[in-house]
N, C-alpha and C. Protein backbone atom coordinates (compact mmCIF):
# COMPACT_ATOMS: atom_id res chain seq x y z
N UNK A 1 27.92 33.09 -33.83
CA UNK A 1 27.15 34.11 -33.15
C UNK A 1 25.74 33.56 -32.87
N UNK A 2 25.33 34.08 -31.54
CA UNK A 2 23.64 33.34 -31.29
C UNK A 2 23.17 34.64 -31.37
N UNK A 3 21.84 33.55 -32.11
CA UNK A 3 20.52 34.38 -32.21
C UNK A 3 19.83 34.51 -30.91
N UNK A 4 19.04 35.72 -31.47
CA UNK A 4 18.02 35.91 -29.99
C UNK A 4 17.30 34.75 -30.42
N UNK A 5 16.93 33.95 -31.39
CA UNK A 5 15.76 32.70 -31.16
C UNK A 5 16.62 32.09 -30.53
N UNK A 6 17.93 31.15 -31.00
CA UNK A 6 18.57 30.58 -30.58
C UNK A 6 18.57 30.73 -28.96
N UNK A 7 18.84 31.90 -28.26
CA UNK A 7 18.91 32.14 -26.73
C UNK A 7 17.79 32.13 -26.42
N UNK A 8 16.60 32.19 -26.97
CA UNK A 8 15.66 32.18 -26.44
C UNK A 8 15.41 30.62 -26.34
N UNK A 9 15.26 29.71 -27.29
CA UNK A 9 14.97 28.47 -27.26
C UNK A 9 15.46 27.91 -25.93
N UNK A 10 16.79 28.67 -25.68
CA UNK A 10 17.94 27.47 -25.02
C UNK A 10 17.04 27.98 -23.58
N UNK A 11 16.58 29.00 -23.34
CA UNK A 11 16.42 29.41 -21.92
C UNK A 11 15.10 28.90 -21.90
N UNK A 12 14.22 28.39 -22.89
CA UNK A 12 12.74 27.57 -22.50
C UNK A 12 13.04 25.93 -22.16
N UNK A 13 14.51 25.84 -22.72
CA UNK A 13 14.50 24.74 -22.41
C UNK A 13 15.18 24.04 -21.66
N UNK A 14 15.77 25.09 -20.82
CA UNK A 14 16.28 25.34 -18.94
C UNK A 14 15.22 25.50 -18.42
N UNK A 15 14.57 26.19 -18.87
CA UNK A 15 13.29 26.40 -18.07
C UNK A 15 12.70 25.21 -17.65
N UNK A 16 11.97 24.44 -19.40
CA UNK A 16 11.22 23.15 -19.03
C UNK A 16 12.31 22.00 -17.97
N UNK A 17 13.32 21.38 -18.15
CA UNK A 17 14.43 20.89 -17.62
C UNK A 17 14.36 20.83 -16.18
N UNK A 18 14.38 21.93 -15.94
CA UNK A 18 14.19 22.76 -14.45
C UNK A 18 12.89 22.34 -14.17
N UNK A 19 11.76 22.59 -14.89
CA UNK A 19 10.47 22.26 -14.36
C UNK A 19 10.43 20.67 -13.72
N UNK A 20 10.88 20.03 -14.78
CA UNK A 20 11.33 18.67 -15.02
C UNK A 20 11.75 17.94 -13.84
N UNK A 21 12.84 18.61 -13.41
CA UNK A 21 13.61 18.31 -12.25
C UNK A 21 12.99 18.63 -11.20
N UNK A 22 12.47 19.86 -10.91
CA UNK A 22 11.55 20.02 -9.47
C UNK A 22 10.62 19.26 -9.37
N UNK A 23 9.55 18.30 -10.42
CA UNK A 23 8.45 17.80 -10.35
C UNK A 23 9.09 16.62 -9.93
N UNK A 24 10.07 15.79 -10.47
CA UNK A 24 10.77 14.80 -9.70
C UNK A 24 11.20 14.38 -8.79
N UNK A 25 11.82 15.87 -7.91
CA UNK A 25 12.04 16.14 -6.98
C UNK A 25 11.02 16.42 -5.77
N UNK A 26 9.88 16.58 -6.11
CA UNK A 26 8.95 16.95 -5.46
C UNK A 26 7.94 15.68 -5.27
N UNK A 27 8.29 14.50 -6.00
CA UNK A 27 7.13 13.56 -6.29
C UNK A 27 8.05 12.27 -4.78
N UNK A 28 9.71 12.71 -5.65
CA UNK A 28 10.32 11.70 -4.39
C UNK A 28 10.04 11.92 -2.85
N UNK A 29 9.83 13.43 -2.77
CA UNK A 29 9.78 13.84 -1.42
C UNK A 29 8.36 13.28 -0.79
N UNK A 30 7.58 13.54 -1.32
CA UNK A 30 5.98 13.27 -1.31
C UNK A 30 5.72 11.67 -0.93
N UNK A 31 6.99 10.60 -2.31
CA UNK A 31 6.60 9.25 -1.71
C UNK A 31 7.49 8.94 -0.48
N UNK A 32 8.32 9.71 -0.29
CA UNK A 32 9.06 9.09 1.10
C UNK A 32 8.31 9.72 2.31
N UNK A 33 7.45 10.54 2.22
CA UNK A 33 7.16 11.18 3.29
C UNK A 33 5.73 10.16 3.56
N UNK A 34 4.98 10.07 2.63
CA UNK A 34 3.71 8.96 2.71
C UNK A 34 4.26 7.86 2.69
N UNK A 35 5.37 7.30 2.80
CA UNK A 35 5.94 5.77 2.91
C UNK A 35 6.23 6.08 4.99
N UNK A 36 6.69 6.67 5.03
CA UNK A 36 6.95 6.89 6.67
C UNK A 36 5.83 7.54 7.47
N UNK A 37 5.03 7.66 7.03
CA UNK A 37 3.48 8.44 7.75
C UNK A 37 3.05 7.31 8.49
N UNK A 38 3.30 7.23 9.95
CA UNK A 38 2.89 6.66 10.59
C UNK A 38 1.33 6.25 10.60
N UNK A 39 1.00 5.03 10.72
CA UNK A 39 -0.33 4.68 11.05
C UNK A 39 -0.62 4.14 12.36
N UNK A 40 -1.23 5.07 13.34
CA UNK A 40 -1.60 4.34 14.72
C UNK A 40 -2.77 3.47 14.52
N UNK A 41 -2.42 2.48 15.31
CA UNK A 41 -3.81 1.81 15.78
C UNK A 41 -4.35 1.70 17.15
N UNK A 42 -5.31 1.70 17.39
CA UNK A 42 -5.89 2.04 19.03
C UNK A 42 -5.36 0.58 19.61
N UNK A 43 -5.00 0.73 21.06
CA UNK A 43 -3.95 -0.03 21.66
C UNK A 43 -5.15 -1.30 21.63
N UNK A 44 -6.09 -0.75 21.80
CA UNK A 44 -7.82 -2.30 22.31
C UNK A 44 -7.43 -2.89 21.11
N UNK A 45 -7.57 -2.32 20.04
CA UNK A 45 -7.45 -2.87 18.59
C UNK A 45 -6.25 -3.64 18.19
N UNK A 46 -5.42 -2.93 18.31
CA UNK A 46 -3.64 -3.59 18.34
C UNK A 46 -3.48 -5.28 19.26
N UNK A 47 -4.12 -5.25 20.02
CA UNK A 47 -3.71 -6.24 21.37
C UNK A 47 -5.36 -7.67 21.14
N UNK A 48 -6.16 -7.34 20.32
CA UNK A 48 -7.31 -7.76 19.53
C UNK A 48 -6.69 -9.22 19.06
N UNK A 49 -6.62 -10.64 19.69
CA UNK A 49 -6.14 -11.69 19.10
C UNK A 49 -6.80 -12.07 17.92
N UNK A 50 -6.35 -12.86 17.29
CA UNK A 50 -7.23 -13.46 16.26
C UNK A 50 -8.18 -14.30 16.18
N UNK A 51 -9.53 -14.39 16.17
CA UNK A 51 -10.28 -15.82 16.44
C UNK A 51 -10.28 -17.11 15.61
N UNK A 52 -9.43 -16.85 14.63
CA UNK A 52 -9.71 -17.68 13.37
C UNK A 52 -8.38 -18.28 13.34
N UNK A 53 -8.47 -19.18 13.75
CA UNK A 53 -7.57 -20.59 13.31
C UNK A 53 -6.72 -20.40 11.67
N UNK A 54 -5.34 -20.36 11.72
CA UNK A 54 -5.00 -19.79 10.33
C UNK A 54 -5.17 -21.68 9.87
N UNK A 55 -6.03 -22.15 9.61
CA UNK A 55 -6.36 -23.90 9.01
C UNK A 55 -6.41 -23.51 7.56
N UNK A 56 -5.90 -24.54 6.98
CA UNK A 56 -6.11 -24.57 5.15
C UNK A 56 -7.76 -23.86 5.04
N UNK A 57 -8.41 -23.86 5.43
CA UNK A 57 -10.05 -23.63 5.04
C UNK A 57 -9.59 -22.08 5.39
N UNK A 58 -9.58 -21.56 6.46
CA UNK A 58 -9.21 -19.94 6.38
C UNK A 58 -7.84 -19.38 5.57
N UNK A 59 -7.16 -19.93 5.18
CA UNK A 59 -6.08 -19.40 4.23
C UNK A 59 -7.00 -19.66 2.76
N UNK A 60 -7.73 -20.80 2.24
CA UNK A 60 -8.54 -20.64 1.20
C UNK A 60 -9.19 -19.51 0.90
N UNK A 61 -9.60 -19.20 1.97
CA UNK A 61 -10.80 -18.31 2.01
C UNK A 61 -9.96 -16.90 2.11
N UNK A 62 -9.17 -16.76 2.51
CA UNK A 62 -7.94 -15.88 3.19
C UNK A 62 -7.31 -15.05 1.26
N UNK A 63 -7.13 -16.36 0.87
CA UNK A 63 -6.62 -15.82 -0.61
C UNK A 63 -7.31 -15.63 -1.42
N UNK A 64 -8.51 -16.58 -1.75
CA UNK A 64 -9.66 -15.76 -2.36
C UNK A 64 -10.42 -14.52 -2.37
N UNK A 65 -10.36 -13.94 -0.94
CA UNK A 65 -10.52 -12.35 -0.94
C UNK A 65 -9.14 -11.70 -1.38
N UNK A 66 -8.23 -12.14 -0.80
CA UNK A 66 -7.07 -11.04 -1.21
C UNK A 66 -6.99 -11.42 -3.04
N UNK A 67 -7.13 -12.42 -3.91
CA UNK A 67 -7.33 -12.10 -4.67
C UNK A 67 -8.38 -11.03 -5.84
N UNK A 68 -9.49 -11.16 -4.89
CA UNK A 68 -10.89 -10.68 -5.09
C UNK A 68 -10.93 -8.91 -4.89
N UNK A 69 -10.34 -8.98 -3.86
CA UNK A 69 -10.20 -7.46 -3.20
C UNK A 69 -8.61 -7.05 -2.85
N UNK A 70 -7.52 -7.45 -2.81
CA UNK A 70 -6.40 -7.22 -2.07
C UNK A 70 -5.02 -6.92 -3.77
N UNK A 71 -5.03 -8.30 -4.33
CA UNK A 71 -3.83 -8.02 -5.40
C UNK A 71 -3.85 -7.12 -6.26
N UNK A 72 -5.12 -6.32 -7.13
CA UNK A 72 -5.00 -5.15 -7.38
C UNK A 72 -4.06 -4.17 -6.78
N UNK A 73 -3.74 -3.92 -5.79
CA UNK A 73 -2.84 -2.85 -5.30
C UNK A 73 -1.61 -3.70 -4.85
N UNK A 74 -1.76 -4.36 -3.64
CA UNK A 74 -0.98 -4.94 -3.28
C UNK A 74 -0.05 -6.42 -3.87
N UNK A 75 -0.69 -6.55 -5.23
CA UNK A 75 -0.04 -7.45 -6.03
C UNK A 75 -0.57 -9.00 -5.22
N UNK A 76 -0.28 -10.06 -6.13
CA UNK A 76 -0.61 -11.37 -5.95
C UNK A 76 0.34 -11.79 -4.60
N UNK A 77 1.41 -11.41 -4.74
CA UNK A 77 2.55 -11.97 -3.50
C UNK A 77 2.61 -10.51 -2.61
N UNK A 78 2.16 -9.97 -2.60
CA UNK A 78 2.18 -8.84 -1.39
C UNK A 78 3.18 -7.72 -1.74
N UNK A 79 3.97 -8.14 -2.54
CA UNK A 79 4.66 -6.63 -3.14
C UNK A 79 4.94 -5.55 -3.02
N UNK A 80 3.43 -4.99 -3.08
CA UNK A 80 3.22 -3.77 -3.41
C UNK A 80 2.96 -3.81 -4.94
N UNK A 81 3.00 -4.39 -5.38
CA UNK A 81 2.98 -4.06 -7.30
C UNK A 81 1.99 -4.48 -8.32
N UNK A 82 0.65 -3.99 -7.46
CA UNK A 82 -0.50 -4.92 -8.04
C UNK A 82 -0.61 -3.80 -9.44
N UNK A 83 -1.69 -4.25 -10.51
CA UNK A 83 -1.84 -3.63 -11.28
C UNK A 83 -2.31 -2.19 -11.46
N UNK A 84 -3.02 -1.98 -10.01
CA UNK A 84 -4.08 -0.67 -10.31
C UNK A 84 -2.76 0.11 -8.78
N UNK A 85 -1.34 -0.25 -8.76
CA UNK A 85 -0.70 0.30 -7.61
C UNK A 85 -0.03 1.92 -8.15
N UNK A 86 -0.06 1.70 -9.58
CA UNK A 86 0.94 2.92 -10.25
C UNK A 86 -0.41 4.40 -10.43
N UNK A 87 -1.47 4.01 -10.42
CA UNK A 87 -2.85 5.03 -10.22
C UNK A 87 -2.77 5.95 -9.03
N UNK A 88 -1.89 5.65 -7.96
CA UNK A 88 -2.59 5.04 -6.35
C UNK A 88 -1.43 6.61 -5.82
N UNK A 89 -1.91 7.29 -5.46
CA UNK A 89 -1.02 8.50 -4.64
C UNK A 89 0.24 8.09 -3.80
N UNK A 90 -0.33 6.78 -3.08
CA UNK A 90 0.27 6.64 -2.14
C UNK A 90 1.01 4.95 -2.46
N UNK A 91 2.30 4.69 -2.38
CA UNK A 91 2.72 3.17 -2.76
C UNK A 91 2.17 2.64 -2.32
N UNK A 92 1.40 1.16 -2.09
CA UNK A 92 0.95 0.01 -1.31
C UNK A 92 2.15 -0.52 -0.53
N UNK A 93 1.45 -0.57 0.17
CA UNK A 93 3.05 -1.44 1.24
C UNK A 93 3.09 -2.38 0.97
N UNK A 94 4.67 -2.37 0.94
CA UNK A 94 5.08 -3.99 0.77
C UNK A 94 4.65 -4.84 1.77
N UNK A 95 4.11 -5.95 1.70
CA UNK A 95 3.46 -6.63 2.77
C UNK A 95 4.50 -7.86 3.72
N UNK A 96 5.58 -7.79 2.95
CA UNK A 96 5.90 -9.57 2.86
C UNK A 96 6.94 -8.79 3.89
N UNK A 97 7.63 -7.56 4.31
CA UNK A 97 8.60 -7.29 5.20
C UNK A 97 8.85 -7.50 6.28
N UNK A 98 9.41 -7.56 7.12
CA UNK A 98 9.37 -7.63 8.78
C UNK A 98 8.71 -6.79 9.39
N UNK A 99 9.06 -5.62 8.89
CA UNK A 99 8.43 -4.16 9.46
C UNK A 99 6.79 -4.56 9.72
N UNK A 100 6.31 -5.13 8.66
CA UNK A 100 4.57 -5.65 7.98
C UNK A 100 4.32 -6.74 9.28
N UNK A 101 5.39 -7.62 9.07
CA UNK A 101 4.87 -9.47 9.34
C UNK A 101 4.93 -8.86 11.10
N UNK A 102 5.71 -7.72 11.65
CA UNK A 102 6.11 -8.02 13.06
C UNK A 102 4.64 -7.48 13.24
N UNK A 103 3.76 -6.71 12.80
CA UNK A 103 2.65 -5.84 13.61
C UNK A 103 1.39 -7.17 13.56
N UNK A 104 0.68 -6.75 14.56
CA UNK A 104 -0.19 -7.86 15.44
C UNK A 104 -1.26 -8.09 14.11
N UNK A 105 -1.95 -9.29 14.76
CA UNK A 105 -3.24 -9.57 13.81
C UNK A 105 -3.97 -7.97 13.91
N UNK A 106 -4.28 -7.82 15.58
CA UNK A 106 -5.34 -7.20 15.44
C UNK A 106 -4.52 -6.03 15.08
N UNK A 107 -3.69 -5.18 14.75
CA UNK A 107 -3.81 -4.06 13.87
C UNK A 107 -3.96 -4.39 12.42
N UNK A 108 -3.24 -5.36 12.05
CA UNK A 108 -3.45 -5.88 10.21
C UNK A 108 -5.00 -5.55 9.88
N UNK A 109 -5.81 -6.50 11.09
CA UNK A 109 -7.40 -6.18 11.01
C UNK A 109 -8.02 -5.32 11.36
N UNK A 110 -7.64 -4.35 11.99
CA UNK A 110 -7.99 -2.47 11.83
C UNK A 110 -7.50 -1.86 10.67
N UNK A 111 -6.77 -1.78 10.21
CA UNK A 111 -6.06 -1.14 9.36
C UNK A 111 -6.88 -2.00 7.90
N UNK A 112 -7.27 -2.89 7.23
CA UNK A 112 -8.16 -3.37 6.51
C UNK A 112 -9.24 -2.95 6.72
N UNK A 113 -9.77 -3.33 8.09
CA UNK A 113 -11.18 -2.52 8.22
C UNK A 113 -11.59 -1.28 8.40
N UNK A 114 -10.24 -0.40 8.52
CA UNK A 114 -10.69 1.07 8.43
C UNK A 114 -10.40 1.70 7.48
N UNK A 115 -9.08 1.40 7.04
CA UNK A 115 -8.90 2.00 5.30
C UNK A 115 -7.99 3.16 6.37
N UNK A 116 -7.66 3.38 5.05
CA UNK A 116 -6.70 4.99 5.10
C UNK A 116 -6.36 5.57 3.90
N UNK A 117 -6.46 7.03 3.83
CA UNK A 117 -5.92 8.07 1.99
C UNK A 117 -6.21 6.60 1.10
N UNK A 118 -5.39 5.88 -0.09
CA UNK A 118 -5.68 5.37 -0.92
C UNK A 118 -6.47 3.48 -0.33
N UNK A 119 -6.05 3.38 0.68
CA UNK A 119 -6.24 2.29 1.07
C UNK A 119 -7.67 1.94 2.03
N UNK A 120 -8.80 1.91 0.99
CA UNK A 120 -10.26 1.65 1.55
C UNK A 120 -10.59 0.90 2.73
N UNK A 121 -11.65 0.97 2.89
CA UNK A 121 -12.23 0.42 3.94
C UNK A 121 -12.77 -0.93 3.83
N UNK A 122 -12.86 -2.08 4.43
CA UNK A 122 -13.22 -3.27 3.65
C UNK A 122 -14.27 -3.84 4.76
N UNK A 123 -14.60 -3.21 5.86
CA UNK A 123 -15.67 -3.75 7.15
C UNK A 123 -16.83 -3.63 6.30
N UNK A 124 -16.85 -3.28 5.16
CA UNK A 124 -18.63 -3.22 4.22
C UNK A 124 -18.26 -4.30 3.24
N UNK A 125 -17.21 -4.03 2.32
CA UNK A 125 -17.22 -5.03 1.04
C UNK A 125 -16.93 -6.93 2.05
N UNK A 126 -15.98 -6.82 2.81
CA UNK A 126 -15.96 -8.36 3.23
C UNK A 126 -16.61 -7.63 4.45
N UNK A 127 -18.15 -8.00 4.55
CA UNK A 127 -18.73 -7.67 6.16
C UNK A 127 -18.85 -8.69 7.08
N UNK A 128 -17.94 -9.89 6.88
CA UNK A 128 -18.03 -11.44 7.72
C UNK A 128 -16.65 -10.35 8.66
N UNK A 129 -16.17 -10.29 9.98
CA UNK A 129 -15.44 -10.47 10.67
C UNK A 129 -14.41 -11.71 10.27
N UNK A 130 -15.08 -12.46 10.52
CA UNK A 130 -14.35 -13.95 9.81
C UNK A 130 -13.73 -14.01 8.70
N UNK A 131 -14.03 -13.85 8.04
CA UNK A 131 -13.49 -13.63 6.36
C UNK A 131 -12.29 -12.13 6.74
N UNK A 132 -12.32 -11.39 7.17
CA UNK A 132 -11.38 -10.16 7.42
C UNK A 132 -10.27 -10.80 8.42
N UNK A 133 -10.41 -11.79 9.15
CA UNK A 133 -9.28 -12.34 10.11
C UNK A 133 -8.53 -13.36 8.94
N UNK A 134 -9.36 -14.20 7.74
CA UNK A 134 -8.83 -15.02 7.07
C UNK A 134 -8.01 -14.11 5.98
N UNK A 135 -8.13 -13.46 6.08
CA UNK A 135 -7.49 -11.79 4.76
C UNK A 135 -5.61 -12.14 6.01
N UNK A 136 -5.70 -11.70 7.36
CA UNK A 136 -4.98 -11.21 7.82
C UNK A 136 -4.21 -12.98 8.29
N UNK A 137 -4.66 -14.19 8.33
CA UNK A 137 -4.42 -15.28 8.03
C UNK A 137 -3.40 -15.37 6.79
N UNK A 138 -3.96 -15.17 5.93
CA UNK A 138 -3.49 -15.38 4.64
C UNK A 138 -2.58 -14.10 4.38
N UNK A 139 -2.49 -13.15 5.23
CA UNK A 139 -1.25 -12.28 4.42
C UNK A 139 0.05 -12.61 5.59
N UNK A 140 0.18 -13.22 6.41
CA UNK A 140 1.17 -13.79 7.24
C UNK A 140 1.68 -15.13 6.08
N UNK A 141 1.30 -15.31 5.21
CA UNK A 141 1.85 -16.14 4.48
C UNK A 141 2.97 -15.33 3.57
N UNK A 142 2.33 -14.29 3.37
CA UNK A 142 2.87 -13.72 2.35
C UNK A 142 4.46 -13.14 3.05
N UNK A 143 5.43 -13.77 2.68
CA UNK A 143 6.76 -13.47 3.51
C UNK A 143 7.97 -13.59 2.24
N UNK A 144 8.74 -12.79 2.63
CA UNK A 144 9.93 -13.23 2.09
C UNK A 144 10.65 -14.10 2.11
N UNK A 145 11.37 -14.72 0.97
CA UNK A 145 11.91 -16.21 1.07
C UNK A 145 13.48 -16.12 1.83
């Protein structure tokens, strides 16, 4: 025979369960919907060649910022799985994909220099132009094997 504690326990802990499950449910929806949130870039910007020679001296320089400023989120190899990425509302994009490698310099270098929701703005912290084309140099490396 059940107790009313007994029925009571069992229904707090459908309850929590349930809570459990909607917050899960609600967190997947949230990252698939900010994983597909389109990011435009202005067509001037998009079509923006690169001036910087991808030469060993701009890939140096290219990985030393993305180490400096970039693998925190986006991890050392482009990932997505940097250390400070599990904080972050929104996943870091994987960088190394096709989806990533097919879009132009000049959006890679809008989209760095303007930031978006978790993903800052970097036209102040790297304020060389140059150094922001060697960022977008050096993440065309970053590819899948």
């Amino acid at each position: 025979m059940k107790t009313k504690k007994h029925i009571k326990m069992k229904s707090k802990l459908t309850l929590a369960t349930s809570l459990i499950a909607l917050s899960i449910m609600s967190f997947a929806f949230t990252s698939i919907v900010q994983k597909t949130k389109p990011w435009p870039v202005p067509e001037k910007n998009a079509k923006t060649p690169n001036p910087v020679k991808a030469d060993k001296e701009s890939l140096a320089t290219g990985k030393s910022l993305w180490n400096l400023h970039c693998a925190s989120c986006h991890g050392k190899t482009g990932l997505g799985d940097g250390s400070k990425a599990a904080q972050l509302k929104t996943q870091p994009q994987d960088l190394t994909t096709s989806s990533l490698q097919s879009q132009s310099d000049g959006s890679l270098f809008y989209k760095i220099s303007e930031g978006r929701d978790d993903m800052p703005s970097f036209k102040k912290k790297i304020s060389d132009p140059e150094d922001l084309w060697s960022v977008v140099n050096y993440m065309r490396t970053l590819k899948k094997s």
